[in-house]
N, C-alpha and C. Protein backbone atom coordinates (compact mmCIF):
# COMPACT_ATOMS: atom_id res chain seq x y z
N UNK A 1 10.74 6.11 -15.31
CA UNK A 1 9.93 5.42 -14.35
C UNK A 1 10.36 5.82 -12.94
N UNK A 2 9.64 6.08 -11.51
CA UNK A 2 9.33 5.87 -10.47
C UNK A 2 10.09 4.90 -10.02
N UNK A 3 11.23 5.39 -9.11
CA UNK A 3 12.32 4.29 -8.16
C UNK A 3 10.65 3.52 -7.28
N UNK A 4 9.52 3.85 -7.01
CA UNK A 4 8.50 3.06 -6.32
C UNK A 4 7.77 1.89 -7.52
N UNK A 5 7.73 2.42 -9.05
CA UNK A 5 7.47 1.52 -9.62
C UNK A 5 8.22 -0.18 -10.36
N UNK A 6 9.54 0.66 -10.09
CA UNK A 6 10.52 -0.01 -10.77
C UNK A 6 10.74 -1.22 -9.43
N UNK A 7 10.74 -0.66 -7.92
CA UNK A 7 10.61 -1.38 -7.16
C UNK A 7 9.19 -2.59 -7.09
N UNK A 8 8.15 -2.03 -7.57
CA UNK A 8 7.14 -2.56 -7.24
C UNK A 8 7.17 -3.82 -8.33
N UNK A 9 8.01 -3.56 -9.71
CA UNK A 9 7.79 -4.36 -10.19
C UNK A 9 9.02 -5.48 -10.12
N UNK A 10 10.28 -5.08 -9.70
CA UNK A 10 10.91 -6.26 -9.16
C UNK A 10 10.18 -7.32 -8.04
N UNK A 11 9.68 -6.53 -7.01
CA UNK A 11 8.68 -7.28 -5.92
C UNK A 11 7.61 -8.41 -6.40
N UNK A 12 7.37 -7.86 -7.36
CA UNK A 12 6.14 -8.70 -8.17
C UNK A 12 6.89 -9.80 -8.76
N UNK A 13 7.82 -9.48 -9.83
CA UNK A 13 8.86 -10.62 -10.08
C UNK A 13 9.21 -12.16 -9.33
N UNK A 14 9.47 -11.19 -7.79
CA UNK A 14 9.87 -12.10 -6.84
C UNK A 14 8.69 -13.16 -6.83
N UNK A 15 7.91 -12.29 -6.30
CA UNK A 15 6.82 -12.83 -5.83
C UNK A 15 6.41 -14.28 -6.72
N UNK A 16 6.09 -13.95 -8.16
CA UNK A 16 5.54 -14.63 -9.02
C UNK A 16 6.98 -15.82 -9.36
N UNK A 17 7.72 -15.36 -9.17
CA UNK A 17 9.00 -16.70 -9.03
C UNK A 17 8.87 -17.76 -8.22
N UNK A 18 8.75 -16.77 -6.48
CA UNK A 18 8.36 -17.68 -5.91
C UNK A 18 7.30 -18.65 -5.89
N UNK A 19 5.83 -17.98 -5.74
CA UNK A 19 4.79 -18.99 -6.11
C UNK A 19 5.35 -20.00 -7.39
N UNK A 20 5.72 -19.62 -8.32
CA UNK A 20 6.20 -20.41 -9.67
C UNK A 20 6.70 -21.71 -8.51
N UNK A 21 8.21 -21.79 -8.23
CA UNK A 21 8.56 -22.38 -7.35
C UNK A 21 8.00 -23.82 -6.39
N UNK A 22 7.05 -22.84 -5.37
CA UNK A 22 6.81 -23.52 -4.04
C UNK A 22 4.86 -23.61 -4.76
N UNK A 23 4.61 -23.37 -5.20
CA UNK A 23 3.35 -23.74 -4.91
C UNK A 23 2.51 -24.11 -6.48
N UNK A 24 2.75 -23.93 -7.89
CA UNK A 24 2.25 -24.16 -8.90
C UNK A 24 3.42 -25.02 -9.81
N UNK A 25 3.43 -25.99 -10.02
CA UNK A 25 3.83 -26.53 -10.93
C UNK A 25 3.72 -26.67 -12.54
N UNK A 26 4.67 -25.99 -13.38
CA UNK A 26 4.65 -25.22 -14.45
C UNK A 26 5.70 -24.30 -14.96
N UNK A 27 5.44 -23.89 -15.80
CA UNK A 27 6.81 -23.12 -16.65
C UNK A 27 6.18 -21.17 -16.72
N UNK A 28 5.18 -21.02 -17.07
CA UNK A 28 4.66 -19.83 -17.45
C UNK A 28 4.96 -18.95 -16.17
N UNK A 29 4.44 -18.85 -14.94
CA UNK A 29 4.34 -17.84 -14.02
C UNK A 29 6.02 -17.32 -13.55
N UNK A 30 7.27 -18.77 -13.42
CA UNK A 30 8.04 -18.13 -13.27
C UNK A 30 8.99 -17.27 -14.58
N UNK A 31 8.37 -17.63 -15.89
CA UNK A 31 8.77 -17.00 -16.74
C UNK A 31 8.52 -15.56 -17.14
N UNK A 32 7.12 -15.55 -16.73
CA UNK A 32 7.02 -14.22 -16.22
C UNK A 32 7.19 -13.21 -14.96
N UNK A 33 7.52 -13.93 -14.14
CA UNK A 33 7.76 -13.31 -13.13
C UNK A 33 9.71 -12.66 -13.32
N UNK A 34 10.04 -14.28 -13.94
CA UNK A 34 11.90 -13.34 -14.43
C UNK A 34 12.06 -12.18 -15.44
N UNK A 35 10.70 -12.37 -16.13
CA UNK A 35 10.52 -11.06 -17.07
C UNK A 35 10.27 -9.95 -16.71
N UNK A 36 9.07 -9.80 -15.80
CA UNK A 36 9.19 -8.67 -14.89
C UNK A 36 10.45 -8.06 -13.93
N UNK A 37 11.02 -9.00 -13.65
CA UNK A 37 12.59 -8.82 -12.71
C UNK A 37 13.38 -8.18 -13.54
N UNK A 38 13.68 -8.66 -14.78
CA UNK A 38 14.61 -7.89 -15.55
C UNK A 38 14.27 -6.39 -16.30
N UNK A 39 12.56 -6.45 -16.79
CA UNK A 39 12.46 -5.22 -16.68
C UNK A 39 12.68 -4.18 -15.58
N UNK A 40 12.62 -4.46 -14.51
CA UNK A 40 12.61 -3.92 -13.76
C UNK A 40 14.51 -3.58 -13.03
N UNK A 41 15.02 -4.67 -13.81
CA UNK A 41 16.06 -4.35 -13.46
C UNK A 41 16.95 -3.38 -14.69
N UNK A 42 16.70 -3.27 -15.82
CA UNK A 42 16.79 -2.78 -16.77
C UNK A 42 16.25 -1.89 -16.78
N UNK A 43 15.52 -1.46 -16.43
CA UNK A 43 15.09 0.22 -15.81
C UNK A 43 15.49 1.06 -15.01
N UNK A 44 16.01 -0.26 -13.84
CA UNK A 44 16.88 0.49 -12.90
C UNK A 44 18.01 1.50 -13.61
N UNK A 45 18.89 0.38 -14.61
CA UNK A 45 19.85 0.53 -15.11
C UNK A 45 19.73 1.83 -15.89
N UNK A 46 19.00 1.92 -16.64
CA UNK A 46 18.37 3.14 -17.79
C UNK A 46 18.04 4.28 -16.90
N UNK A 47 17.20 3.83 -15.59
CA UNK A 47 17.03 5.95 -15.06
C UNK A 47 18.16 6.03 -14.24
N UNK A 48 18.86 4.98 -13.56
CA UNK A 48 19.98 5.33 -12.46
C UNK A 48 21.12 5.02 -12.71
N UNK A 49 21.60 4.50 -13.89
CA UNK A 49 23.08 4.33 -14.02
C UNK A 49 23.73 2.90 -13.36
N UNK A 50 24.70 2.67 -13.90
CA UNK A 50 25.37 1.73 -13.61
C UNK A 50 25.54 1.15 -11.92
N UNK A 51 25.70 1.80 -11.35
CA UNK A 51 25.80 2.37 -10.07
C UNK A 51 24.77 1.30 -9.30
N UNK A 52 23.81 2.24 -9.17
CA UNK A 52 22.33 1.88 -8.67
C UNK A 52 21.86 0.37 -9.25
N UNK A 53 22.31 0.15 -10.53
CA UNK A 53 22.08 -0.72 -11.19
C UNK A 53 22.35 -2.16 -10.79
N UNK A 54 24.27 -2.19 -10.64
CA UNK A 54 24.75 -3.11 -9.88
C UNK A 54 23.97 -3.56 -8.67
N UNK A 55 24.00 -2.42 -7.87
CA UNK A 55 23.39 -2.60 -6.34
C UNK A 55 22.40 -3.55 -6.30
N UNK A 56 21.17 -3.30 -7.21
CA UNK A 56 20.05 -3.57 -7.08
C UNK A 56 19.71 -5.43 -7.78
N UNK A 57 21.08 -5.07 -8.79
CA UNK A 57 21.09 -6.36 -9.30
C UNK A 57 21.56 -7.47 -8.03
N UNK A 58 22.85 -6.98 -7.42
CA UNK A 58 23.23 -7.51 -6.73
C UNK A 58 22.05 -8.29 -5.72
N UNK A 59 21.27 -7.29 -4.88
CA UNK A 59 20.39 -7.64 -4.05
C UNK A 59 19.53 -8.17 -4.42
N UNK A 60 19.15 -8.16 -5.58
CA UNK A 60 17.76 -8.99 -6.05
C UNK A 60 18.65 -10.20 -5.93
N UNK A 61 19.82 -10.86 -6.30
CA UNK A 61 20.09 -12.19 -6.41
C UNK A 61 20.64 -12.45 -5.03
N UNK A 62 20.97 -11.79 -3.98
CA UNK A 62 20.62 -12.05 -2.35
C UNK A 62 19.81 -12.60 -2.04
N UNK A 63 18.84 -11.62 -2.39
CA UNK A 63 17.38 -11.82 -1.55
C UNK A 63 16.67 -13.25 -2.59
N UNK A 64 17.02 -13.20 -3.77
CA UNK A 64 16.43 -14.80 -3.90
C UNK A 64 16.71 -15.80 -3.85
N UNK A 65 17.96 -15.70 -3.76
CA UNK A 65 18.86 -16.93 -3.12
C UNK A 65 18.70 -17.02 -1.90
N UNK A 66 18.67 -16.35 -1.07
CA UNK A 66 18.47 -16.51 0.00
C UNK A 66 17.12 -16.84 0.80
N UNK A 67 16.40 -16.59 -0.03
CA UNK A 67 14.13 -17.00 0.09
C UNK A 67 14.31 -18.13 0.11
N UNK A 68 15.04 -18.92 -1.57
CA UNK A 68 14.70 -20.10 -2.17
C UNK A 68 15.56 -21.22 -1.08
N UNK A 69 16.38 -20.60 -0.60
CA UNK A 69 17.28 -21.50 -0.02
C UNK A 69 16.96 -21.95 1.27
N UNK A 70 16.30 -20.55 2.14
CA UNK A 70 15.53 -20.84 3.37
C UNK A 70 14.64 -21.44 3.35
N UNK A 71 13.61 -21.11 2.40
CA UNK A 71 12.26 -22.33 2.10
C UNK A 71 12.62 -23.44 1.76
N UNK A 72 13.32 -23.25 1.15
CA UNK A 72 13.70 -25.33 0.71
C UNK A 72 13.84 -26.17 1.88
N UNK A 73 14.78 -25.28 2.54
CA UNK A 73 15.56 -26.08 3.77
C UNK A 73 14.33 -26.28 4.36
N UNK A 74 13.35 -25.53 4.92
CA UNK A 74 12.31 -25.28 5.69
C UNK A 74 11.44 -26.50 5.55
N UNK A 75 11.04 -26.34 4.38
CA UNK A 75 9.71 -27.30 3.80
C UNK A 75 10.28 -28.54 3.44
N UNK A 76 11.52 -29.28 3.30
CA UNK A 76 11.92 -29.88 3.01
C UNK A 76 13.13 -31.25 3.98
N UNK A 77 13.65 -30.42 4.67
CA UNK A 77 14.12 -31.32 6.17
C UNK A 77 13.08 -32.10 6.86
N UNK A 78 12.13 -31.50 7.63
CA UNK A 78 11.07 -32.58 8.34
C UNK A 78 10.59 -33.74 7.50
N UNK A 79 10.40 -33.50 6.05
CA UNK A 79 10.14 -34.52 5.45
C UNK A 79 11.24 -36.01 5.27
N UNK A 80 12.51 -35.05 5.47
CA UNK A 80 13.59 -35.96 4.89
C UNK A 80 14.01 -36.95 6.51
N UNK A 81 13.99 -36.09 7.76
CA UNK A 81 14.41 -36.83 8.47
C UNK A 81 13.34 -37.23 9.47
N UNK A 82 11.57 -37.18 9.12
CA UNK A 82 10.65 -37.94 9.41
C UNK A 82 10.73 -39.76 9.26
N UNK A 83 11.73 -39.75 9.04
CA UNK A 83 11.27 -41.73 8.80
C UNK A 83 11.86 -42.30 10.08
């Protein structure tokens, strides 16, 4: 696979996590969206080696920890200290 597809489909992952998340309430979309993540991370692993692999693992759990954590805070403070 294409370092652009393998990317495209972690992106999608995200994506569909997030909406899962912040905007649909339900089990299916983020289950597929972690399915897509791991293929995609498991591909990494298979055309680029361990290496590349780590990296990418690493950053995918950056970057969503770090989304989920900023949006929470975001969407979630004004409500709490509105009273």
């Amino acid at each position: 696979m294409a370092l652009s597809v393998i990317t495209g489909l972690i992106v999608l992952g995200i994506l569909l996590i997030l909406v899962e998340i912040f905007f649909t309430p339900g089990f299916i979309i983020g289950l597929v969206g972690s399915a897509i993540v791991v293929v995609g991370l498991v591909n990494t692993y298979s055309e680029y080696g361990y290496g590349t692999g780590n990296i990418t693992l690493i950053g995918v759990l950056v970057f969503l920890g770090t989304v989920i954590a900023v949006s929470y805070t975001h969407l979630t403070l004004p409500t709490i200290y509105s009273v």
